[in-house]
C-alpha atoms as a PDB file:
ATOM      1  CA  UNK A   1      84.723  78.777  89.124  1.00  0.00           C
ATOM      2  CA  UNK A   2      80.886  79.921  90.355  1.00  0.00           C
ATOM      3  CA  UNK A   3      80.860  80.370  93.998  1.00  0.00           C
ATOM      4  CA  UNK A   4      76.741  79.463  93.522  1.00  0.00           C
ATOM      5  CA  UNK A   5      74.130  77.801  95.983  1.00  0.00           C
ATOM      6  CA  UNK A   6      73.890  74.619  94.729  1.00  0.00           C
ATOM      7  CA  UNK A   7      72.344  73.370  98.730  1.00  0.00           C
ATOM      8  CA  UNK A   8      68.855  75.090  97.103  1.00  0.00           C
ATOM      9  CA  UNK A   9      68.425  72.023  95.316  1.00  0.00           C
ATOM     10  CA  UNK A  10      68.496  69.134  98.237  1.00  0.00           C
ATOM     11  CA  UNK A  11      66.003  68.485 100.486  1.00  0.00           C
ATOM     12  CA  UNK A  12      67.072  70.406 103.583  1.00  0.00           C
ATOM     13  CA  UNK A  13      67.952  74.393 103.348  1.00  0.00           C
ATOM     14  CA  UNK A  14      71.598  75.357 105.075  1.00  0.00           C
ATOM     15  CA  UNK A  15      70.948  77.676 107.060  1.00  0.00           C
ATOM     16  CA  UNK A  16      74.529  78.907 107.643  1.00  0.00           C
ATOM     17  CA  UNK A  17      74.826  81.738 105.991  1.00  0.00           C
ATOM     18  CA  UNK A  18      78.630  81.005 105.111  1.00  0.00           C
ATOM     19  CA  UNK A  19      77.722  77.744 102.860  1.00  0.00           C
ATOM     20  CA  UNK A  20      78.612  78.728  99.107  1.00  0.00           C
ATOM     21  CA  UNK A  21      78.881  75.287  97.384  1.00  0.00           C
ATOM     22  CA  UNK A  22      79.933  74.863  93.974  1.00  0.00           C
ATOM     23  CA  UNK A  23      77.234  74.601  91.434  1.00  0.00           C
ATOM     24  CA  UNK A  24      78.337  71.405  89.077  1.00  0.00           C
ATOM     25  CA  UNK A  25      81.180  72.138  87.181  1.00  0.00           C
ATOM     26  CA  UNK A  26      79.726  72.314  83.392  1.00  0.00           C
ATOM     27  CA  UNK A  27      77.703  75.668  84.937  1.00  0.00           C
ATOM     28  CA  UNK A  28      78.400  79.130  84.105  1.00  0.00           C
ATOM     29  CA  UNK A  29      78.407  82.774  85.536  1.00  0.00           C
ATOM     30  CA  UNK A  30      74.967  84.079  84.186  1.00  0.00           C
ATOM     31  CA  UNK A  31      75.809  87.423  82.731  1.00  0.00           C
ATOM     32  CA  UNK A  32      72.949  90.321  84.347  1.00  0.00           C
ATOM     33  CA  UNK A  33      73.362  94.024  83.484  1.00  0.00           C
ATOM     34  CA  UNK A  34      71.606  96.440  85.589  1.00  0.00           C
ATOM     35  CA  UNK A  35      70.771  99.874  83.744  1.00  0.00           C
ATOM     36  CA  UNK A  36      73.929  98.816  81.266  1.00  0.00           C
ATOM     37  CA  UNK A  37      75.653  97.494  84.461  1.00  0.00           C
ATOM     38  CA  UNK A  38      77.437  94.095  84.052  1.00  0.00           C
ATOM     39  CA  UNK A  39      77.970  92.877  87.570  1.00  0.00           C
ATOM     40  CA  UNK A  40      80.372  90.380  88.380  1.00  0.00           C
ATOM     41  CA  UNK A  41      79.630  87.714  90.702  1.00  0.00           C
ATOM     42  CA  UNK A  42      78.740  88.356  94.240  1.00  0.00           C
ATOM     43  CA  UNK A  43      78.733  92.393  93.723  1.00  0.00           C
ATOM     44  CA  UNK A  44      77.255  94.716  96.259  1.00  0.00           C
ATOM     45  CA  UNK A  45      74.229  96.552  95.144  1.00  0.00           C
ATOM     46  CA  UNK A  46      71.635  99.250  96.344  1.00  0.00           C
ATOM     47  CA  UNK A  47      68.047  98.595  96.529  1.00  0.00           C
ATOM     48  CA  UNK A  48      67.577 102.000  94.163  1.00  0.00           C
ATOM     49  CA  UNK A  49      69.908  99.907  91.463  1.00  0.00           C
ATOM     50  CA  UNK A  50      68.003  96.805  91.283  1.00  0.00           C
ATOM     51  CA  UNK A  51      64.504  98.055  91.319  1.00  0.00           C
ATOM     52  CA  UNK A  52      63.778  96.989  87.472  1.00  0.00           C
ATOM     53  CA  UNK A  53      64.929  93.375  86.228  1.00  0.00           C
ATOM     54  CA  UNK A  54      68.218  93.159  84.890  1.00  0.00           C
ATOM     55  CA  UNK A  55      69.325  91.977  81.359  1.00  0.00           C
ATOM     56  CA  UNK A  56      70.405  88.950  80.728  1.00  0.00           C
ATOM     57  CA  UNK A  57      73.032  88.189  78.838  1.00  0.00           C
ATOM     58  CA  UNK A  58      72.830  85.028  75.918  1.00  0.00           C
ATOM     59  CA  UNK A  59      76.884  84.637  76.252  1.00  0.00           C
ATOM     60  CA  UNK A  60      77.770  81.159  76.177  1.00  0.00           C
ATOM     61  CA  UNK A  61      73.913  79.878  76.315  1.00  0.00           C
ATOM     62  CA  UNK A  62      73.081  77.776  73.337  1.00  0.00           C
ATOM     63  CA  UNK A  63      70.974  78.941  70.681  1.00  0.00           C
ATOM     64  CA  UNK A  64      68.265  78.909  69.504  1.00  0.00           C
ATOM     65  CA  UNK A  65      66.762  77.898  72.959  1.00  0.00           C
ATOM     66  CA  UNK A  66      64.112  78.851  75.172  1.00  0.00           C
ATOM     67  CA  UNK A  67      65.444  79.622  79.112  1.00  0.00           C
ATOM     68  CA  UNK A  68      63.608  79.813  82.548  1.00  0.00           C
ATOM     69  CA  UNK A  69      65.326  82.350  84.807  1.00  0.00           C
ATOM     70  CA  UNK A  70      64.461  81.838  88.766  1.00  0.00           C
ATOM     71  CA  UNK A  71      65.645  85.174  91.176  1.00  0.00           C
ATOM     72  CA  UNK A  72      65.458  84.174  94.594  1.00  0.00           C
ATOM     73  CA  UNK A  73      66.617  85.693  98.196  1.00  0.00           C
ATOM     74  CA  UNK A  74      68.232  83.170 100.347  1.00  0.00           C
ATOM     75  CA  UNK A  75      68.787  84.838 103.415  1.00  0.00           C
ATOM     76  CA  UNK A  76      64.898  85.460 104.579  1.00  0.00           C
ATOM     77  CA  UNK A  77      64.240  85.299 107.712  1.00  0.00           C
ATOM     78  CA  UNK A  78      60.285  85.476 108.612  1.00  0.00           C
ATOM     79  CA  UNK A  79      59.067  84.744 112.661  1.00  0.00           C
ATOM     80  CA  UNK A  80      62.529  83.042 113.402  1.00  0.00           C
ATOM     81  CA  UNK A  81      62.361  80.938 110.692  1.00  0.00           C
ATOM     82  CA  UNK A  82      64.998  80.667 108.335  1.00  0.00           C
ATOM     83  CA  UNK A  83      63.723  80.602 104.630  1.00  0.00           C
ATOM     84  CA  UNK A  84      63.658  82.218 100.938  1.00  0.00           C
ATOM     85  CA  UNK A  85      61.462  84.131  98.882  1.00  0.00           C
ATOM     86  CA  UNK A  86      60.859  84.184  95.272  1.00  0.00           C
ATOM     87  CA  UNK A  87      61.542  87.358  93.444  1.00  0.00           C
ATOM     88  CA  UNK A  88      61.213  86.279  89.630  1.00  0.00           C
ATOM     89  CA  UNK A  89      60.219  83.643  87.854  1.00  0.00           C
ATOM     90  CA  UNK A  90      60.289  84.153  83.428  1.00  0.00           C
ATOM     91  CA  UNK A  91      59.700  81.082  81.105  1.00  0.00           C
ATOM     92  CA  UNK A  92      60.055  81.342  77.474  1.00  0.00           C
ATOM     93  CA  UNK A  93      62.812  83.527  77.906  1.00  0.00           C
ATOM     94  CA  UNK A  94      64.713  83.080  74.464  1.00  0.00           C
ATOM     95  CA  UNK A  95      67.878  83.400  72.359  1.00  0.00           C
ATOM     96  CA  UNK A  96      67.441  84.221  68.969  1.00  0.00           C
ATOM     97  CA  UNK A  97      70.831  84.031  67.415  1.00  0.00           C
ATOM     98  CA  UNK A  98      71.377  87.625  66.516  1.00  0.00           C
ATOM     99  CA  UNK A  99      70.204  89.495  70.067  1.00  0.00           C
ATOM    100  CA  UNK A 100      72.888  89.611  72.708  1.00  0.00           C
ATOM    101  CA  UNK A 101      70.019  89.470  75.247  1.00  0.00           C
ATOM    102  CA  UNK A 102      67.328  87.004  76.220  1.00  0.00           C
ATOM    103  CA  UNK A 103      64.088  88.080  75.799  1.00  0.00           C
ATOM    104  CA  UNK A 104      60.218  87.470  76.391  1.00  0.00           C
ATOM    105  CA  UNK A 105      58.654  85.402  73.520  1.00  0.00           C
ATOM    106  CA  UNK A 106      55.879  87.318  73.465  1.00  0.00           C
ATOM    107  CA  UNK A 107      54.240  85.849  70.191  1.00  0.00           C
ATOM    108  CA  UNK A 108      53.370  82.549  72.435  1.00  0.00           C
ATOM    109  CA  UNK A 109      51.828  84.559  75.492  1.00  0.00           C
ATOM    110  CA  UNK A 110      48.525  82.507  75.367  1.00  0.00           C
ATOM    111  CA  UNK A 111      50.943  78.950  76.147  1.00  0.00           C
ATOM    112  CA  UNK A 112      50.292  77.789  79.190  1.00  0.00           C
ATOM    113  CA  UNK A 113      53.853  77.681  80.462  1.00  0.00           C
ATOM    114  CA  UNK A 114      54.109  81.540  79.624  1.00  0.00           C
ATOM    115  CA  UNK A 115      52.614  82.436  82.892  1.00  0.00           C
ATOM    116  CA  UNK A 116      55.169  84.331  85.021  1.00  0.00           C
ATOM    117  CA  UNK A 117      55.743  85.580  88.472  1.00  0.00           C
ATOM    118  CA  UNK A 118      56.781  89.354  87.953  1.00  0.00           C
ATOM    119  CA  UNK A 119      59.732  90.533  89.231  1.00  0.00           C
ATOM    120  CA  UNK A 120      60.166  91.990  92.695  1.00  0.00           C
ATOM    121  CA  UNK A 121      63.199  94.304  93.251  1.00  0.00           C
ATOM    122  CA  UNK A 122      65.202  93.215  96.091  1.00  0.00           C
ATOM    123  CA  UNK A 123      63.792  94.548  99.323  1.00  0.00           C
ATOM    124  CA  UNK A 124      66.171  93.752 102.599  1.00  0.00           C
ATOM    125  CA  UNK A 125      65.406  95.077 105.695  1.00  0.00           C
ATOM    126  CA  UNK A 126      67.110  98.274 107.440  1.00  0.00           C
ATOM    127  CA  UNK A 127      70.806  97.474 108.502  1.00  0.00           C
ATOM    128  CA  UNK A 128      70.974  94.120 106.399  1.00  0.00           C
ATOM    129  CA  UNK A 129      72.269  92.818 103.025  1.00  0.00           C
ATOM    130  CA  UNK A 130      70.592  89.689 101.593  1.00  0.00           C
ATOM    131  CA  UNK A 131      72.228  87.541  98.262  1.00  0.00           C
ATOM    132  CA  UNK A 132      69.642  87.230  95.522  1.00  0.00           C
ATOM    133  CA  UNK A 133      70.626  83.940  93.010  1.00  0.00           C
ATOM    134  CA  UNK A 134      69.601  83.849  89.322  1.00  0.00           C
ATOM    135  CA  UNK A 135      69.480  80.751  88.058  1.00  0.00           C
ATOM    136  CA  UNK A 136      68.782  79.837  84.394  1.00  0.00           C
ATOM    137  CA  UNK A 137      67.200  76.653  83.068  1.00  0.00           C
ATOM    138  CA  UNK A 138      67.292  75.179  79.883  1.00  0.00           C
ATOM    139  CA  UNK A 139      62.981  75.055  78.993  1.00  0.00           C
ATOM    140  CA  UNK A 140      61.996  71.387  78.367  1.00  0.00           C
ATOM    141  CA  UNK A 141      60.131  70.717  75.458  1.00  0.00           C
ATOM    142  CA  UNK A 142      56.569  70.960  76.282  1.00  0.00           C
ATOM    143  CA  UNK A 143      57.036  72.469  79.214  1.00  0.00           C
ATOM    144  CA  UNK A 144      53.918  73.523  81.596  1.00  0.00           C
ATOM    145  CA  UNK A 145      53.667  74.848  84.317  1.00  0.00           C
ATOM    146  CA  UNK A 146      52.846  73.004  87.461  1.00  0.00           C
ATOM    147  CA  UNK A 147      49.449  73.729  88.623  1.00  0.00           C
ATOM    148  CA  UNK A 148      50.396  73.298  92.386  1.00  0.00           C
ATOM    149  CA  UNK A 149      52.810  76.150  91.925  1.00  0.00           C
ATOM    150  CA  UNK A 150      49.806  79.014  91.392  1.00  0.00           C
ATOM    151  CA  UNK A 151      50.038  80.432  94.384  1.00  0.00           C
ATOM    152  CA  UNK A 152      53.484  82.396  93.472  1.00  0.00           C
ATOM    153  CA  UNK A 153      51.888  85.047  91.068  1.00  0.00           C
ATOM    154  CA  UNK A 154      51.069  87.859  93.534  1.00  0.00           C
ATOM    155  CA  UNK A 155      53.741  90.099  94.191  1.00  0.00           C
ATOM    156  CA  UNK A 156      53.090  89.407  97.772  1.00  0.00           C
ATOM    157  CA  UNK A 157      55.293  87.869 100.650  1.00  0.00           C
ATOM    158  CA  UNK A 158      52.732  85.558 101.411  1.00  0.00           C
ATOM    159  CA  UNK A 159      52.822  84.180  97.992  1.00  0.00           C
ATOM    160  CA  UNK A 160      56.099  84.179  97.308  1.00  0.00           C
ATOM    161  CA  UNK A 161      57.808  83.127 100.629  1.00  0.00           C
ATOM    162  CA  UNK A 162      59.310  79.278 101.029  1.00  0.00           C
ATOM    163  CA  UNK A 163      59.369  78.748  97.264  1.00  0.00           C
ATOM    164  CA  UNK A 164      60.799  75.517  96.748  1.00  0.00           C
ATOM    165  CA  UNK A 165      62.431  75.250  93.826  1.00  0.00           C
ATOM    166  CA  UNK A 166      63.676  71.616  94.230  1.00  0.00           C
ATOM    167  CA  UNK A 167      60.111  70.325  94.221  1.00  0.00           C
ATOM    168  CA  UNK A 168      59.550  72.359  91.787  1.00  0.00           C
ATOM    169  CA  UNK A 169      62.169  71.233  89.716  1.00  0.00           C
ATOM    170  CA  UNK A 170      61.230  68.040  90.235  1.00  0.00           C
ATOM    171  CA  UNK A 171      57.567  67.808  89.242  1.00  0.00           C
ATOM    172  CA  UNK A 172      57.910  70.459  86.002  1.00  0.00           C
ATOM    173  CA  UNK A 173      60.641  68.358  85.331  1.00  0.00           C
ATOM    174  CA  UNK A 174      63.562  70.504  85.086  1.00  0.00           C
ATOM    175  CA  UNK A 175      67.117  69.457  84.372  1.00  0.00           C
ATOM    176  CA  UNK A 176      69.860  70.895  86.264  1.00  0.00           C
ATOM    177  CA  UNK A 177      70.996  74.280  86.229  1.00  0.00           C
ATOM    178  CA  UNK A 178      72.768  75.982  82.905  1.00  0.00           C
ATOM    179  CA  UNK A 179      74.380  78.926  84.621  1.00  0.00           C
ATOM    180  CA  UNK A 180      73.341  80.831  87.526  1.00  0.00           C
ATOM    181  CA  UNK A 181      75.060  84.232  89.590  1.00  0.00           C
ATOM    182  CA  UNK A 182      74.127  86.132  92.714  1.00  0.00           C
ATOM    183  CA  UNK A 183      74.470  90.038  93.696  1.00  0.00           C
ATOM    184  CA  UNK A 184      74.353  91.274  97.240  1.00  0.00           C
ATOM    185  CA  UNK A 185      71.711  93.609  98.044  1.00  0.00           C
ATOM    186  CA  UNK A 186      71.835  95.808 101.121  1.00  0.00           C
ATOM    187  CA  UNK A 187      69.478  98.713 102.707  1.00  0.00           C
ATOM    188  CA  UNK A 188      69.715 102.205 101.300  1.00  0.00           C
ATOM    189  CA  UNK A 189      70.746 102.633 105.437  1.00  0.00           C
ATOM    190  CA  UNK A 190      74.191 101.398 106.319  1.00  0.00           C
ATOM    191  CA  UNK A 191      74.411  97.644 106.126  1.00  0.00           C
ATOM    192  CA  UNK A 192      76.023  95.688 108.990  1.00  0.00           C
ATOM    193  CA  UNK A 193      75.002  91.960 108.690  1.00  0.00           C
ATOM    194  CA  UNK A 194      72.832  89.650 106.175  1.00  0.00           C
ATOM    195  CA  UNK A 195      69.682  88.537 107.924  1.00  0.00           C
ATOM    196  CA  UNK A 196      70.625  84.755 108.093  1.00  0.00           C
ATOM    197  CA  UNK A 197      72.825  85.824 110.920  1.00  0.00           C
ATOM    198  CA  UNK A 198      69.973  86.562 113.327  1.00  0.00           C
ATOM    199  CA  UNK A 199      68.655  84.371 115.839  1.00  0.00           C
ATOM    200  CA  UNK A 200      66.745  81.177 113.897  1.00  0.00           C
ATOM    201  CA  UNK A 201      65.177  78.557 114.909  1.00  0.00           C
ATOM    202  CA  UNK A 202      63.765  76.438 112.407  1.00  0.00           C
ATOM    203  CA  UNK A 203      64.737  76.564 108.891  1.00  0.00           C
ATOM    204  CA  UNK A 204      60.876  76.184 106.567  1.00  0.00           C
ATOM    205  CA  UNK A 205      59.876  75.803 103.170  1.00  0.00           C
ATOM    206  CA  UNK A 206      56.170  76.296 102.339  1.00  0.00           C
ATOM    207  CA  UNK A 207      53.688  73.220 102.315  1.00  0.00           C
ATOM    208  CA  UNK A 208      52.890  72.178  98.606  1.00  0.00           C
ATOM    209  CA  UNK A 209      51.336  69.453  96.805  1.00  0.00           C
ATOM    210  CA  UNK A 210      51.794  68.659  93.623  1.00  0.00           C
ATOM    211  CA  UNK A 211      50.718  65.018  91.496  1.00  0.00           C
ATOM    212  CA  UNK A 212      53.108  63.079  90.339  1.00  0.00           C
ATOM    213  CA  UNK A 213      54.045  61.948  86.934  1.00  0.00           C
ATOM    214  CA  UNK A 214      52.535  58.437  88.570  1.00  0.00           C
ATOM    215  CA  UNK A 215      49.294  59.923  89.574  1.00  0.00           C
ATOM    216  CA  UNK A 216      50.674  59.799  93.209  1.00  0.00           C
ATOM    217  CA  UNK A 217      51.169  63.175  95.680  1.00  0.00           C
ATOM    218  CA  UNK A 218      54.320  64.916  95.860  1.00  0.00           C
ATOM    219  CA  UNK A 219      54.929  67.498  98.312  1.00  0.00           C
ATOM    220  CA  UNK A 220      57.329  68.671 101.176  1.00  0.00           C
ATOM    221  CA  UNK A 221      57.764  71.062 104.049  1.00  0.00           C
ATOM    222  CA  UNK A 222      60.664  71.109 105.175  1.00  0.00           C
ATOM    223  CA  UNK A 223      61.668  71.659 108.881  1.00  0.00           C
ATOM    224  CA  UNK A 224      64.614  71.804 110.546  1.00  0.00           C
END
């Protein structure tokens, strides 16, 4: 059974760092190989091992399929606020059948939904370790990416931090979830806490808004 972060998909973000919820129970361990590497759930990593973007492994994902793999640190916290930060975000990731690994459909790089958020090695501060999730989505048909959601393309912390990925769920109109795993990432220095644990006092997800299916507004900050 995935020990996973399901609490990133409701409204408020836990900010106890010892919440580990089950994701529901039809998802899997997402399979991630680091330079040939297959980690196991939860495994302690350098930042010097997880500098390019792991493999991902099709095992048990059904094929042919196109996938949408989210990589996201849960344990940010920026000016005493407790928060996350986007790290990847791949669409069109796909399964061809006969390739053990999912890939980059290049061939449709002009679609609109092909846009992606490069990925951003983990990066924890001195003297802390910080989880990173990976969570893959099955790719709706049609799929496009939500406008509102163009801010996340810089590989900056200013674009990338309080990425909400229930809202965004909810407007690109993502189903739940397929499989999802997590690696712990600490300093190259010697790690002694996660940064959840320090002294927070708001828990904040960035401001965003996004039209509806309805024509209406959607957005949320979330403040706790």
């Amino acid at each position: 059974m995935a020990f996973l972060f399901w609490w990133l998909f409701f409204p408020c973000l836990a900010s106890s760092s010892n919440i580990l919820p089950l994701l529901p129970p039809h998802t899997q361990e997402l399979r991630l190989s680091y330079d040939g590497h297959w980690i196991s759930q939860g495994e302690k990593m350098s930042r010097n091992d997880t500098v390019l973007p792991p493999q991902i492994s099709t095992a048990g994902l059904p094929c042919p399929h196109r996938f949408i793999i989210f990589c996201i640190d849960i344990d940010v916290v920026l000016e005493s606020n407790a928060t996350v930060i986007l790290h990847w975000y791949q669409p069109d990731m796909t399964t061809n059948c006969s390739n053990s690994h999912l890939s980059p459909k290049h061939e449709i790089a002009a679609v609109s939904s092909s846009k992606s958020a490069a990925y951003i090695g983990p990066q924890p501060p001195a003297g802390a370790s910080h989880r990173y999730v990976f969570l893959a989505f099955q790719q709706p048909d049609h799929y496009v990416f939500p406008d509102c959601f163009d801010h996340i393309f810089p590989k900056t912390v200013e674009a990338r931090a309080g990425f909400d990925i229930q809202l965004f769920s909810r407007v690109a109109g993502l189903p739940p979830p397929v499989a999802g795993n997590y690696i712990v990432v600490g300093s190259d220095e010697l790690t002694t806490t996660t940064t959840a644990t320090q002294s927070v006092t708001t828990t904040s997800m960035r401001d965003v808004r996004c039209t509806g299916v309805n024509g209406g507004h959607i957005g949320q900050q979330v403040i706790m």
